[in-house]
C-alpha atoms as a PDB file:
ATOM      1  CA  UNK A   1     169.163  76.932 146.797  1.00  0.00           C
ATOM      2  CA  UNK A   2     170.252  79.487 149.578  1.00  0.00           C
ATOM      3  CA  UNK A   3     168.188  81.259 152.040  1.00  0.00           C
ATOM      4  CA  UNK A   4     168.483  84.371 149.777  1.00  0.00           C
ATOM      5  CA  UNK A   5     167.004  82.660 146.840  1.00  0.00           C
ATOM      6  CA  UNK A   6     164.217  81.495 148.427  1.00  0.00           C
ATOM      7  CA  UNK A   7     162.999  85.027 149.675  1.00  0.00           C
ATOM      8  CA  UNK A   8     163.003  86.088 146.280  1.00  0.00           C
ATOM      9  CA  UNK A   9     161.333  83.541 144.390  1.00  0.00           C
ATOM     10  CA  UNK A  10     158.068  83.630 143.308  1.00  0.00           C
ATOM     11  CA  UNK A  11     154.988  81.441 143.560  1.00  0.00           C
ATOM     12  CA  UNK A  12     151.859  81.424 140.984  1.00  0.00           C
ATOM     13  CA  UNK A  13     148.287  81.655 141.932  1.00  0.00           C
ATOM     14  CA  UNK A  14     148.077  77.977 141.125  1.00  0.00           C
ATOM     15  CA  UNK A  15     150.851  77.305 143.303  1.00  0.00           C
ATOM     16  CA  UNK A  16     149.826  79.584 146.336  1.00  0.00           C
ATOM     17  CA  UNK A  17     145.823  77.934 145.847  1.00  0.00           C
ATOM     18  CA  UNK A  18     147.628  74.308 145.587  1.00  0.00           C
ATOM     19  CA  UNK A  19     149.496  74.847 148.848  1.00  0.00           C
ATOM     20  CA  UNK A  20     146.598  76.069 150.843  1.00  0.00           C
ATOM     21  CA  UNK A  21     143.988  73.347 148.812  1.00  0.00           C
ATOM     22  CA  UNK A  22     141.574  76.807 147.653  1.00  0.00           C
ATOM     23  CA  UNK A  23     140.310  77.650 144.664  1.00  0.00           C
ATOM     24  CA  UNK A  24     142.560  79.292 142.523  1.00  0.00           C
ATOM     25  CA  UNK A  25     139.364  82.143 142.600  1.00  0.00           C
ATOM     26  CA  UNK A  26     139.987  82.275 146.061  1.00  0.00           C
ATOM     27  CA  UNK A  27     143.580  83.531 145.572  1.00  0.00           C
ATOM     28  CA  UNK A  28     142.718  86.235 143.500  1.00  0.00           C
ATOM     29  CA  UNK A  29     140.327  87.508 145.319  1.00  0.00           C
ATOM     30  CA  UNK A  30     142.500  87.882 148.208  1.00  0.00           C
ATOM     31  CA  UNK A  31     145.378  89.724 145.929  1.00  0.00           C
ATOM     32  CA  UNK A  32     142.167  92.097 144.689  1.00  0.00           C
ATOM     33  CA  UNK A  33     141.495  92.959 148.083  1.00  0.00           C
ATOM     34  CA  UNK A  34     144.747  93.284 148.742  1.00  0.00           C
ATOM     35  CA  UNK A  35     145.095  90.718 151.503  1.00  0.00           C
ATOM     36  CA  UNK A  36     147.693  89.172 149.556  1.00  0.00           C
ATOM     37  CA  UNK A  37     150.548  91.443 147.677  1.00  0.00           C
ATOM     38  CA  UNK A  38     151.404  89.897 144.495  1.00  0.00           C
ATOM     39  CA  UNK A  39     153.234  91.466 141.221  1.00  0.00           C
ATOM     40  CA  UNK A  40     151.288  91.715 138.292  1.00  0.00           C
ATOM     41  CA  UNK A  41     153.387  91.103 134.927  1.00  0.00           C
ATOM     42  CA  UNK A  42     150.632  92.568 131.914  1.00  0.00           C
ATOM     43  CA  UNK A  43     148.114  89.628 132.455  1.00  0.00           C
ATOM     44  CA  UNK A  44     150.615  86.976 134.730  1.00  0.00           C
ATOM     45  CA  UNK A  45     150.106  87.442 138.622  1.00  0.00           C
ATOM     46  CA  UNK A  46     152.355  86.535 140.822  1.00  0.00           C
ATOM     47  CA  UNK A  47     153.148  86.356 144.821  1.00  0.00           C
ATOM     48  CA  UNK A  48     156.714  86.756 146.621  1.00  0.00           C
ATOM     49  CA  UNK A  49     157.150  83.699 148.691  1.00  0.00           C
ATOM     50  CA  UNK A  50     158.225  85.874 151.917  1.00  0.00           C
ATOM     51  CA  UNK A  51     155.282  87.582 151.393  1.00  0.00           C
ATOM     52  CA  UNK A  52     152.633  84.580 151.434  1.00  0.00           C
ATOM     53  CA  UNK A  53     154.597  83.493 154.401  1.00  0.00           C
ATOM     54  CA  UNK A  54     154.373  86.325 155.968  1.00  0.00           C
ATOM     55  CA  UNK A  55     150.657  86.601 155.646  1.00  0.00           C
ATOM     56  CA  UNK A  56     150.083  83.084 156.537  1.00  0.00           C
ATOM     57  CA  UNK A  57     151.785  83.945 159.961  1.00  0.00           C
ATOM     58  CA  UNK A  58     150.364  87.064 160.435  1.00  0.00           C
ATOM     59  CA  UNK A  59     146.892  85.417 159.947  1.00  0.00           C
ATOM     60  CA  UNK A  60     147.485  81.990 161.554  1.00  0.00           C
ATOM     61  CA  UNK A  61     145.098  81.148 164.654  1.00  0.00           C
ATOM     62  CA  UNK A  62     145.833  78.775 167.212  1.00  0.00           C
ATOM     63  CA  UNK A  63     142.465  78.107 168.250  1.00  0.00           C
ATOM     64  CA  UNK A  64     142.954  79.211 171.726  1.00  0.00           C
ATOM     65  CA  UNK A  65     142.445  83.152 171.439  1.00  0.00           C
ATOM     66  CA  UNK A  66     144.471  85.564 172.501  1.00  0.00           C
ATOM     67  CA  UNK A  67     142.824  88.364 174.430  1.00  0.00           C
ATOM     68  CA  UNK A  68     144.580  91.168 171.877  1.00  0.00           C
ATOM     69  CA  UNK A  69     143.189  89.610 169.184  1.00  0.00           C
ATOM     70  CA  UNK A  70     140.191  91.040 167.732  1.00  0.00           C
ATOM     71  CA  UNK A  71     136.939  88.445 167.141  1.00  0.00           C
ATOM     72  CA  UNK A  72     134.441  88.008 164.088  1.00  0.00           C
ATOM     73  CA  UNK A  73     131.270  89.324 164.737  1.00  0.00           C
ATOM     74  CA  UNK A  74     128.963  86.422 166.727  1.00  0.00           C
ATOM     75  CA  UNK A  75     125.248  85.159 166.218  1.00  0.00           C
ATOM     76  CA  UNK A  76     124.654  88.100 168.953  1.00  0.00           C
ATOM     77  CA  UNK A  77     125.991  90.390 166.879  1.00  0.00           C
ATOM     78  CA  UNK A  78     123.385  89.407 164.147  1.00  0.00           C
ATOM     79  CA  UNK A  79     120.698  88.908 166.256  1.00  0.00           C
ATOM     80  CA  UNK A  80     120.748  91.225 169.166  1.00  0.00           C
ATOM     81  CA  UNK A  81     118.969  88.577 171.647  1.00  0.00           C
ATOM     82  CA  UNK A  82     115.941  89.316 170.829  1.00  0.00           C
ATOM     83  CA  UNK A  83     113.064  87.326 171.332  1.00  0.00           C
ATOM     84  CA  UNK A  84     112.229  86.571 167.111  1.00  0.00           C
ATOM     85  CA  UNK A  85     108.304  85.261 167.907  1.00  0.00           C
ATOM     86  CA  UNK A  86     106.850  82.370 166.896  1.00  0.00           C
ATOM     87  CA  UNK A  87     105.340  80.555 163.854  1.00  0.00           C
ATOM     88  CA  UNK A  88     101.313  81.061 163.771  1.00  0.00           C
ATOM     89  CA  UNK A  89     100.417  77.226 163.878  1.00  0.00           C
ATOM     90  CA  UNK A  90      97.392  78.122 161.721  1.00  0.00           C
ATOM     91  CA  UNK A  91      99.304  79.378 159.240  1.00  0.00           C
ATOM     92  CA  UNK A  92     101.196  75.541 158.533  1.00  0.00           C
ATOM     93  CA  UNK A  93      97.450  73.983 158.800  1.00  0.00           C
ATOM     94  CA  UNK A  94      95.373  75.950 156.203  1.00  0.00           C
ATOM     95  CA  UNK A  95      98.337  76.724 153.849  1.00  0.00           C
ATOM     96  CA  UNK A  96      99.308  80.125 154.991  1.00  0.00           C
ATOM     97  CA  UNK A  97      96.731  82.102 152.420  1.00  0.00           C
ATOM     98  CA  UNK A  98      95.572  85.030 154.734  1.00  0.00           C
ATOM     99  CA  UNK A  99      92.651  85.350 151.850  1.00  0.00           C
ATOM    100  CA  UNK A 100      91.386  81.647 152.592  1.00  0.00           C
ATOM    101  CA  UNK A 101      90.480  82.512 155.732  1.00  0.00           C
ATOM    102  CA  UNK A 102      87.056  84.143 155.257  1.00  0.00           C
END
């Protein structure tokens, strides 16, 4: 097979979810989102193998960081640092019922 063949052949969700050992779900999802371009043929999906490569570079992560890369959102993020309180310690000894307390 020559180079030029290989751009233009095409891999099936199975084959694309097989490669990267996902769920084929998680495959389609991706092309839904469109994260992944893929050709749709009436019900048959499929993804351009230049394109799946390309998207696997374009999303590969050493690990290291790069200072242009952008970063997922951290526990801070979520929880602000914040001081969240504490568990009422008579709450765990009575069973918690606000009502039994009388």
């Amino acid at each position: 097979m020559n180079p030029n063949e290989a751009e233009d052949s095409f891999l099936t969700v199975a084959e694309v979810a097989g490669i990267l050992k996902l769920n084929q779900q998680t495959v389609r999802n991706w092309i839904d989102q469109g994260s992944l371009p893929a050709l749709r043929v009436g019900r048959r999906v499929r993804i351009k193998r230049s394109d799946f490569e390309r998207v696997l570079a374009e999303s590969y992560t050493s690990g290291t960081g790069s200072a242009g890369q952008e970063r997922g959102p951290s526990a801070e993020d979520f929880w602000g640092g914040e001081p969240v309180g504490v568990a009422d310690p008579g709450l765990a000894r009575d069973g918690g019922d606000p009502a039994a307390d009388g």
